[in-house]
N, C-alpha and C. Protein backbone atom coordinates (compact mmCIF):
# COMPACT_ATOMS: atom_id res chain seq x y z
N UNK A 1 -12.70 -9.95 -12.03
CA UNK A 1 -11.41 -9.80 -11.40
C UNK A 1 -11.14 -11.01 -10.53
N UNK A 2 -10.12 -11.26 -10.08
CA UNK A 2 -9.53 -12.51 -9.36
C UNK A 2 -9.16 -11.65 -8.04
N UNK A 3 -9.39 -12.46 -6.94
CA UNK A 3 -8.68 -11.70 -6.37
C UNK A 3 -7.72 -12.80 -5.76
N UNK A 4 -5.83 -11.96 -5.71
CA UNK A 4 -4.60 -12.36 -5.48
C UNK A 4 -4.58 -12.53 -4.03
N UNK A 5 -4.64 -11.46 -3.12
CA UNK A 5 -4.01 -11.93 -2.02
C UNK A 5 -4.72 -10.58 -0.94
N UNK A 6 -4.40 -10.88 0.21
CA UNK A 6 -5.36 -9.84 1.14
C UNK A 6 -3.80 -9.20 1.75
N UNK A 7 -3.61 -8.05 2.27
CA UNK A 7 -2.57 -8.15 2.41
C UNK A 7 -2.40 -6.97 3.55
N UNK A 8 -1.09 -7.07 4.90
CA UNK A 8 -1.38 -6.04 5.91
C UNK A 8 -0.06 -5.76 5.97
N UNK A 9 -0.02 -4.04 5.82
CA UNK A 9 1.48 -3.79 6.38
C UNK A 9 1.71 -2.84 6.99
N UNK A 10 2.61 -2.73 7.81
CA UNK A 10 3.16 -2.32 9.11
C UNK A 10 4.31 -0.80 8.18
N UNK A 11 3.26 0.50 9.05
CA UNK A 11 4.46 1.59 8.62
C UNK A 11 4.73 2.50 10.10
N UNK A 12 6.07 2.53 10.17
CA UNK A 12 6.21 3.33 11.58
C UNK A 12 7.20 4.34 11.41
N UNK A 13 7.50 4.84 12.44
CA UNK A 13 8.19 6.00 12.31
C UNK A 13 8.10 7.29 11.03
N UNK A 14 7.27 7.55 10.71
CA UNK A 14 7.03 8.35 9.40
C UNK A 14 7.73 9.26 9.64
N UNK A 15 8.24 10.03 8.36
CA UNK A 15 9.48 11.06 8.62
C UNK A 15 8.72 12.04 7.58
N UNK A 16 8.26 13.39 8.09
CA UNK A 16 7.33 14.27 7.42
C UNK A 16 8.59 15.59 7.08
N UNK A 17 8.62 15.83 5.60
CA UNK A 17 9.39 16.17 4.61
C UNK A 17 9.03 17.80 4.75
N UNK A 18 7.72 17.52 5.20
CA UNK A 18 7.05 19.20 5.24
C UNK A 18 6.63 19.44 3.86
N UNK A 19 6.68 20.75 3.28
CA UNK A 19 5.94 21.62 2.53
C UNK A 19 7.29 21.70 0.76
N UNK A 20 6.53 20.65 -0.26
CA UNK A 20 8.36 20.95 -1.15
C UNK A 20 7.09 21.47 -2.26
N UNK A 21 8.26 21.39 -3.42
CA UNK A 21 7.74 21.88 -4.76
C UNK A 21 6.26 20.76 -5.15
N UNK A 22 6.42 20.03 -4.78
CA UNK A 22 5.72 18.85 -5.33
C UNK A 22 4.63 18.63 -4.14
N UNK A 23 3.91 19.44 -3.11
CA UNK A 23 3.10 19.74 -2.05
C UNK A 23 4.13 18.58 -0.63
N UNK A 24 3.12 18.93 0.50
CA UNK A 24 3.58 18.11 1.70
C UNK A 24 3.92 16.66 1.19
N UNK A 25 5.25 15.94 1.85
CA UNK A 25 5.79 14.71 1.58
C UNK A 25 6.12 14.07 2.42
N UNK A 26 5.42 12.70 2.92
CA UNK A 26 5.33 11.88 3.73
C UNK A 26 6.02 10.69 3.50
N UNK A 27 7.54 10.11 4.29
CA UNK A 27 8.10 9.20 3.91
C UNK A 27 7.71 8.05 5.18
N UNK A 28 7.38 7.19 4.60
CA UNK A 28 6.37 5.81 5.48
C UNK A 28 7.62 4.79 5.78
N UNK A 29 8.48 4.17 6.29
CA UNK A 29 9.14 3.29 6.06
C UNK A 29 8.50 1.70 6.26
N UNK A 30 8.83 0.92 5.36
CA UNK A 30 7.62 -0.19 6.03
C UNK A 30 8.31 -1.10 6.80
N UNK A 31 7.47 -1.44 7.80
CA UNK A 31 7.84 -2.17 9.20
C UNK A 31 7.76 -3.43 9.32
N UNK A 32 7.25 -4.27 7.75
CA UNK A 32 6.82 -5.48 7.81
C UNK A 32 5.10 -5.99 7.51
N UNK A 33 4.73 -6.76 7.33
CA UNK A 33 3.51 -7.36 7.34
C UNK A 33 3.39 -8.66 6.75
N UNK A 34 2.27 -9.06 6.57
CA UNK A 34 2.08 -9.95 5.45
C UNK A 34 0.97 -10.41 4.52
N UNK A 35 0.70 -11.50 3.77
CA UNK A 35 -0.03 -11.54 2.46
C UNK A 35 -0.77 -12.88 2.50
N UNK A 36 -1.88 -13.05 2.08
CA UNK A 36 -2.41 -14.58 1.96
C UNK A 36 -3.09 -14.46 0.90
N UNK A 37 -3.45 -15.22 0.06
CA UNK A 37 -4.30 -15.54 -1.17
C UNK A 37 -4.59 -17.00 -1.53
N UNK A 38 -5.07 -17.08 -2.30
CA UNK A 38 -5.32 -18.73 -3.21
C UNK A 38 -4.26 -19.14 -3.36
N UNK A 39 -3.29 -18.73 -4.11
CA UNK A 39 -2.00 -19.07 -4.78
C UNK A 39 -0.51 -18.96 -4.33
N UNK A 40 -0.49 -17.42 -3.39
CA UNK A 40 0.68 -17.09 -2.68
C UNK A 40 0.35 -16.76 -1.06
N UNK A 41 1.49 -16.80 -0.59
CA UNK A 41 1.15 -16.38 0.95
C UNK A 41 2.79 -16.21 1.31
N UNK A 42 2.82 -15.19 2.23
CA UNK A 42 4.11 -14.92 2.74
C UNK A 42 4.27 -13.54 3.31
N UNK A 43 5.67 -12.77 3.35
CA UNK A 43 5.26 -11.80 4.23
C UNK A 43 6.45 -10.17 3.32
N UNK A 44 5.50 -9.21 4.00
CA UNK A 44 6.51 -8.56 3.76
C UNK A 44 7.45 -8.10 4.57
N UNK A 45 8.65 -7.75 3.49
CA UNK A 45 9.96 -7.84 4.40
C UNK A 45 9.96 -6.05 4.56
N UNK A 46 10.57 -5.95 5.75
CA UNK A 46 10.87 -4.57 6.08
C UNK A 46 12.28 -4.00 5.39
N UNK A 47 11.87 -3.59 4.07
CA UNK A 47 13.13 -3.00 3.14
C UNK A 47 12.49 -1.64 2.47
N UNK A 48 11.03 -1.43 2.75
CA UNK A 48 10.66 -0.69 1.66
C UNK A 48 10.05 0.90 2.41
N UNK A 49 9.77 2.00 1.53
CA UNK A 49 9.05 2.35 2.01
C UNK A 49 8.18 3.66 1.21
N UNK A 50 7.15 4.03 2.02
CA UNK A 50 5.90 4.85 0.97
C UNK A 50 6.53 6.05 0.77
N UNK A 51 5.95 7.05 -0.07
CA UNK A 51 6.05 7.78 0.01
C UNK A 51 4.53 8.58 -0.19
N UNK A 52 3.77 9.52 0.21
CA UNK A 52 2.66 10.64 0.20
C UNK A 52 2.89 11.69 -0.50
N UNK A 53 2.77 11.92 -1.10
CA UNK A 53 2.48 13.22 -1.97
C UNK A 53 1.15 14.10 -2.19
N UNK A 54 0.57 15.46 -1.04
CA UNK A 54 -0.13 16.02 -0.67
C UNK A 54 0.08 17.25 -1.37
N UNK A 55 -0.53 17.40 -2.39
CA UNK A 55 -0.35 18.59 -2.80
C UNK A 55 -1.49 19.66 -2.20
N UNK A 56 -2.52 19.11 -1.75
CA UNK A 56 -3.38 20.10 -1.28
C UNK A 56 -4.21 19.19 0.16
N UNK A 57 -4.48 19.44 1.14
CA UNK A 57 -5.19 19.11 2.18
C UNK A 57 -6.74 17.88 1.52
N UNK A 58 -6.43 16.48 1.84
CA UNK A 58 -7.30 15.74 1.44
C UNK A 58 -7.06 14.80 0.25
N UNK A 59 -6.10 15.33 -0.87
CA UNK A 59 -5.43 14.43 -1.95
C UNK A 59 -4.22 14.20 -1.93
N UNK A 60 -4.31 12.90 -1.68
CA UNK A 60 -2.89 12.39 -1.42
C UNK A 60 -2.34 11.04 -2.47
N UNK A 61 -1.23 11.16 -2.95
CA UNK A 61 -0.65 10.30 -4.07
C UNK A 61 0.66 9.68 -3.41
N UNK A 62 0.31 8.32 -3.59
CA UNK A 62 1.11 7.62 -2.74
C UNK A 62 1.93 6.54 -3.98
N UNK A 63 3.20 6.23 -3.64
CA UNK A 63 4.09 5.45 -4.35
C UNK A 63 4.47 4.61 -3.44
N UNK A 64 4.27 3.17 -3.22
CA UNK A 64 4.85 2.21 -1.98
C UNK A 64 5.17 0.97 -2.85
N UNK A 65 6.55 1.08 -3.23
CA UNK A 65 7.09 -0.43 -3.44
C UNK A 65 7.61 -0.76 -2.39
N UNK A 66 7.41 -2.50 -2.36
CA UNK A 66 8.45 -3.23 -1.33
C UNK A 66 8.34 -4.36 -2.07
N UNK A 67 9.14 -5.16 -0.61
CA UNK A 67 9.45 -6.36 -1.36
C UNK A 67 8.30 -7.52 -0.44
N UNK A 68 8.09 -8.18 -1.12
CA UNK A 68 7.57 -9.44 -0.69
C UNK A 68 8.53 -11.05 -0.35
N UNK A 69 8.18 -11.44 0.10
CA UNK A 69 8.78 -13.06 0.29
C UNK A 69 8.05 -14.21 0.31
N UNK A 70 7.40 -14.93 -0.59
CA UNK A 70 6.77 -15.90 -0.40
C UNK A 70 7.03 -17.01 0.33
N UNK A 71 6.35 -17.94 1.19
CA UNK A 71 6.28 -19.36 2.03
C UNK A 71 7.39 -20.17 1.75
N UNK A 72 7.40 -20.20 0.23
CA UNK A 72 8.34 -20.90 -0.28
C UNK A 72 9.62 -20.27 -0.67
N UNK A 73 9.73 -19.19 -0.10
CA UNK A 73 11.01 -18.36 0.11
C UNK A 73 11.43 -18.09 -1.38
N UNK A 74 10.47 -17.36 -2.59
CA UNK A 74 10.41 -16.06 -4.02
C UNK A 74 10.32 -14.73 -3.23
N UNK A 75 11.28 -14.25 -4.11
CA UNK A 75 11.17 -13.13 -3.82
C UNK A 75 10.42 -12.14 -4.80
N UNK A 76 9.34 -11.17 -4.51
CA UNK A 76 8.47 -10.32 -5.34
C UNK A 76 8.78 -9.28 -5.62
N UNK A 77 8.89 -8.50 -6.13
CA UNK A 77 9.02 -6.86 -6.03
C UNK A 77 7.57 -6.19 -6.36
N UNK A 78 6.92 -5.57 -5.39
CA UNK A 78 5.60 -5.22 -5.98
C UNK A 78 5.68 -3.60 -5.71
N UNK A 79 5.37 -3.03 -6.19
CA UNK A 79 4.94 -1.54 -6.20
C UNK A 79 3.32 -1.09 -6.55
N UNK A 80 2.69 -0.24 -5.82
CA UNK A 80 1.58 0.24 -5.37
C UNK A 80 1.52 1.64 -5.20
N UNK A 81 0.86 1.76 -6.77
CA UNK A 81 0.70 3.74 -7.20
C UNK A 81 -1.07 3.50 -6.96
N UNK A 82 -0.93 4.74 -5.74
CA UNK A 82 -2.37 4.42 -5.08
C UNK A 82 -2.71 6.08 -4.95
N UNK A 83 -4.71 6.47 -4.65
CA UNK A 83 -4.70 7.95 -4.37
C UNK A 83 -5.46 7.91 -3.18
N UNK A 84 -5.63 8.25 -2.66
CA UNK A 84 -6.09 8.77 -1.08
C UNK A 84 -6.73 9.91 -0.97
N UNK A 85 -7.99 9.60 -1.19
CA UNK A 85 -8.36 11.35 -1.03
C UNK A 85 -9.93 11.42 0.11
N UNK A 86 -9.77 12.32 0.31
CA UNK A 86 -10.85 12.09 1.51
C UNK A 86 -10.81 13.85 2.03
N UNK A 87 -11.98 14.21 2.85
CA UNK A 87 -12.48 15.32 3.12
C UNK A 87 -11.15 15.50 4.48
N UNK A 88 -11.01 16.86 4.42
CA UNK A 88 -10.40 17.68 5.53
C UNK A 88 -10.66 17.15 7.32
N UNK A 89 -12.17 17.23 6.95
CA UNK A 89 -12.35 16.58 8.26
C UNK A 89 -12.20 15.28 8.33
N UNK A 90 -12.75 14.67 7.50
CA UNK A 90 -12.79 12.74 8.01
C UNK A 90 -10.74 12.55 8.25
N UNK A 91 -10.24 13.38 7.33
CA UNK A 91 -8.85 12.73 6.99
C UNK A 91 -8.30 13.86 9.24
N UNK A 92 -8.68 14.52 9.55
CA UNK A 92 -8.26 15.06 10.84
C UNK A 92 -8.64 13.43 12.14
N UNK A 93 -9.80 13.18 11.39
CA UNK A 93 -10.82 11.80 12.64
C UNK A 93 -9.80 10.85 12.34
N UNK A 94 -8.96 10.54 11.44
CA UNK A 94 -8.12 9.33 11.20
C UNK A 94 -6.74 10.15 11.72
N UNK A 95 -6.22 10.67 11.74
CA UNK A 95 -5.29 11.36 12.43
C UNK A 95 -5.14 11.27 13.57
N UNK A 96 -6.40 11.56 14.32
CA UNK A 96 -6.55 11.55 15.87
C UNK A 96 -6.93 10.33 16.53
N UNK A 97 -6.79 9.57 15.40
CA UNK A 97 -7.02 8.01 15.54
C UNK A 97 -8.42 7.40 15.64
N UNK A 98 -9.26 7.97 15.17
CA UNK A 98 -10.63 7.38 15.36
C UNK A 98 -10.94 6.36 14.39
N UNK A 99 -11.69 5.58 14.42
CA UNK A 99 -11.91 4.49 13.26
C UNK A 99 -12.66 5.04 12.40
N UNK A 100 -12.54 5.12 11.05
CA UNK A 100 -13.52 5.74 10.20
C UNK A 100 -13.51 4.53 8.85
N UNK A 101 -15.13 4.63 8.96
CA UNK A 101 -15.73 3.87 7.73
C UNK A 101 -14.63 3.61 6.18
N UNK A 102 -14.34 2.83 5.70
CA UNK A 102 -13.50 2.33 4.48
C UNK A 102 -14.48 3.29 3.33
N UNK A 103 -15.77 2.97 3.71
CA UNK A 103 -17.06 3.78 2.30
C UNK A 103 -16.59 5.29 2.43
N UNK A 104 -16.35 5.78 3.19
CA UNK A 104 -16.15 7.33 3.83
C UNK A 104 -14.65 7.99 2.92
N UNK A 105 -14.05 7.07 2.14
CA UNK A 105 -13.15 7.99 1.65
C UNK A 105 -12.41 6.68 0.45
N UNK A 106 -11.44 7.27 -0.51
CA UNK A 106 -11.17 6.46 -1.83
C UNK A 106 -9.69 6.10 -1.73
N UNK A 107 -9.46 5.19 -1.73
CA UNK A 107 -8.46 4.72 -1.47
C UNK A 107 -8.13 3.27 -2.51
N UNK A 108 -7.68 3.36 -3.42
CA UNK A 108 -7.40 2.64 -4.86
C UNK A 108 -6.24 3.01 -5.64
N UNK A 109 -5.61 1.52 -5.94
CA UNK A 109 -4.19 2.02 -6.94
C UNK A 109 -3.94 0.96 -7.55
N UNK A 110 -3.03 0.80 -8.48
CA UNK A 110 -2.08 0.31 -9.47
C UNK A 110 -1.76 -0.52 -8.88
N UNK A 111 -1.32 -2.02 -8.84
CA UNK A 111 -0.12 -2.62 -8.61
C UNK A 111 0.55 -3.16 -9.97
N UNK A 112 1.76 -3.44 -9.51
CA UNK A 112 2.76 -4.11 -10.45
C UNK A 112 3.85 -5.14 -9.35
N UNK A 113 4.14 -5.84 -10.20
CA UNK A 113 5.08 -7.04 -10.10
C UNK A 113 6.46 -7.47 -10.64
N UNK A 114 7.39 -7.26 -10.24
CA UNK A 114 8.64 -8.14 -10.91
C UNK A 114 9.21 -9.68 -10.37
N UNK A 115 9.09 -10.33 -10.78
CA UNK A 115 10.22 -11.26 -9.81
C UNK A 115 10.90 -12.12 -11.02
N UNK A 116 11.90 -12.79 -10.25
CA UNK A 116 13.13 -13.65 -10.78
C UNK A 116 12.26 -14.69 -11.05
N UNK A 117 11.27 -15.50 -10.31
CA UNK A 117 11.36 -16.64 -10.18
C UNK A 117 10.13 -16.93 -11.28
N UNK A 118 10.87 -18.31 -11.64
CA UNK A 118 9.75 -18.76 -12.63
C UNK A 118 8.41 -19.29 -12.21
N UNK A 119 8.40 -20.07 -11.07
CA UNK A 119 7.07 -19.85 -10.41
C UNK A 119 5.47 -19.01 -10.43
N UNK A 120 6.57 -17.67 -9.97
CA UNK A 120 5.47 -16.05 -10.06
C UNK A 120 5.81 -15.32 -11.00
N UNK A 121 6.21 -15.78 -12.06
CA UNK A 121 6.52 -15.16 -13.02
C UNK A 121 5.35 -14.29 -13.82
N UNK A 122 4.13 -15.46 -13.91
CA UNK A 122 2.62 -15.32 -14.27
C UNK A 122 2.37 -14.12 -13.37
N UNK A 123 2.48 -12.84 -12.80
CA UNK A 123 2.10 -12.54 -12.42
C UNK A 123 2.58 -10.82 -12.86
N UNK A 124 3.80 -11.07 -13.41
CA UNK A 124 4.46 -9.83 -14.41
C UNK A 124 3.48 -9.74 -15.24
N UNK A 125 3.75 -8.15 -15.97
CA UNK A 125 2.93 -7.83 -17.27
C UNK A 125 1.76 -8.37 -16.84
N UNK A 126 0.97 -8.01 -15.92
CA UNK A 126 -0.66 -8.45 -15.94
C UNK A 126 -1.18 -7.22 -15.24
N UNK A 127 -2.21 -6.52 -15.07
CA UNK A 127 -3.07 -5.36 -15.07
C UNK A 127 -3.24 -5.47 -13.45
N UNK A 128 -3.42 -5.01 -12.39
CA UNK A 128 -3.71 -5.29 -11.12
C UNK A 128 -3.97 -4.02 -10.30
N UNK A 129 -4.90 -4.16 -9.60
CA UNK A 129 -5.47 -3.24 -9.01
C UNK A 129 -5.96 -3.74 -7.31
N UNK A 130 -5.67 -2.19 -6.27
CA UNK A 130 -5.99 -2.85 -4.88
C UNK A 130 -6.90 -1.59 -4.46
N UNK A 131 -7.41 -2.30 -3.27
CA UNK A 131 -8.34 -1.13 -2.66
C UNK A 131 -7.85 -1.22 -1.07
N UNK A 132 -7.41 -0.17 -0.96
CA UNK A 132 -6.55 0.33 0.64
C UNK A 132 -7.51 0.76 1.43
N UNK A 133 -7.38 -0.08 2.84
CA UNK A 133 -8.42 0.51 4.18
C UNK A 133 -7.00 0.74 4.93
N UNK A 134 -7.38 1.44 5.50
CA UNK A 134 -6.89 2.31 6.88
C UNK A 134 -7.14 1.99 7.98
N UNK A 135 -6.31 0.97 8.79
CA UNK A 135 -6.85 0.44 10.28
C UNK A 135 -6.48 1.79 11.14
N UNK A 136 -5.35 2.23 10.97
CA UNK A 136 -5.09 3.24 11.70
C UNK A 136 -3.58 3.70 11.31
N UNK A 137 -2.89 4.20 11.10
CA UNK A 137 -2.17 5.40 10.36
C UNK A 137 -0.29 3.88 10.58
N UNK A 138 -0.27 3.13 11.66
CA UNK A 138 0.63 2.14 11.85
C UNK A 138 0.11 0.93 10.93
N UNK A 139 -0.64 0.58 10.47
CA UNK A 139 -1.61 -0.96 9.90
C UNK A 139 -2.26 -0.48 8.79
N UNK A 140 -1.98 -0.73 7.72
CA UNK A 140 -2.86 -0.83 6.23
C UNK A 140 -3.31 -1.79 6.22
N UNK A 141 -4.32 -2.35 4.96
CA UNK A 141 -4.93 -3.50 4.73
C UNK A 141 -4.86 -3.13 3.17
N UNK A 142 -4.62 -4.22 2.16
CA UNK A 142 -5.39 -4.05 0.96
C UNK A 142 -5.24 -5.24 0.55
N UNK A 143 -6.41 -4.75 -0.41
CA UNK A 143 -6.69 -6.26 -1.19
C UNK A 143 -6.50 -6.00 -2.57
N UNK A 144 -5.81 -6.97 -2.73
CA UNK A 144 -5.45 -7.01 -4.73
C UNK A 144 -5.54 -8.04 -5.39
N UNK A 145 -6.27 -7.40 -6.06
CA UNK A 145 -6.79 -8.13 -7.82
C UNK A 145 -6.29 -8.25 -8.95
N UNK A 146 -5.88 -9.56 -9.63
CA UNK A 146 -5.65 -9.12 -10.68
C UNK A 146 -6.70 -8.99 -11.88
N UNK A 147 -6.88 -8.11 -12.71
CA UNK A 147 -7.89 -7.90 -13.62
C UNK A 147 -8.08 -8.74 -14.74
């Protein structure tokens, strides 16, 4: 695997949907961050945001497109189908804000790519995969690969 870019983003104000057909639903709005790698670097723009999908206490299915902006001012569209699953308790210790081990729970997804520009174009239609840490419930981290 290669790896693309390390990447941190900012989610605040979460707006909790409560209890639907489709289990508890967590809307993340994203607040910004940004991205560095070998090849690209830049930031993300605050347009996007997650969504959680908890159907049962501990598994959680997350959908987070946004947009990116590269240095050289491309614009990305990336989306990130990721699962989150982790024990009752460890997922209460991250709640209450404690730092908990990245090994301690699974956090892995999908990415994908669109953009206009011919530049990053190479980066459509290619297989990609990230692994999500949890600084604390405001700050993600992940790192993505392309395969």
């Amino acid at each position: 695997m290669k790896k693309l870019f390390d990447m941190t983003v900012c989610q605040n104000d979460d707006i909790d949907m409560g209890q639907t057909c489709c289990g508890e639903i967590l809307i993340s709005p994203t607040g910004g961050g940004d991205f560095s790698g070998p090849e690209l670097r830049g930031r993300v723009v605050p347009a996007g945001m997650g969504t959680t999908r908890t159907p049962r206490p501990g598994m959680n299915d997350i959908d987070a497109p946004m947009l990116l902006k590269t240095d050289d001012g491309e614009h990305i569209f990336m989306c990130i189908r990721a699962i989150f699953d982790t024990d009752e308790a460890l997922e209460k210790k991250m709640v209450d804000g404690e730092k908990v081990n990245p090994d301690e729970y699974y956090y892995k997804g999908v990415v994908s790519f669109i953009t206009g520009s011919e530049k990053y174009r190479w980066l459509e239609r290619k297989i990609c995969v990230c692994n999500g840490i949890i600084e604390n419930w405001e700050r993600l981290r992940f790192e993505v690969f392309m395969v």
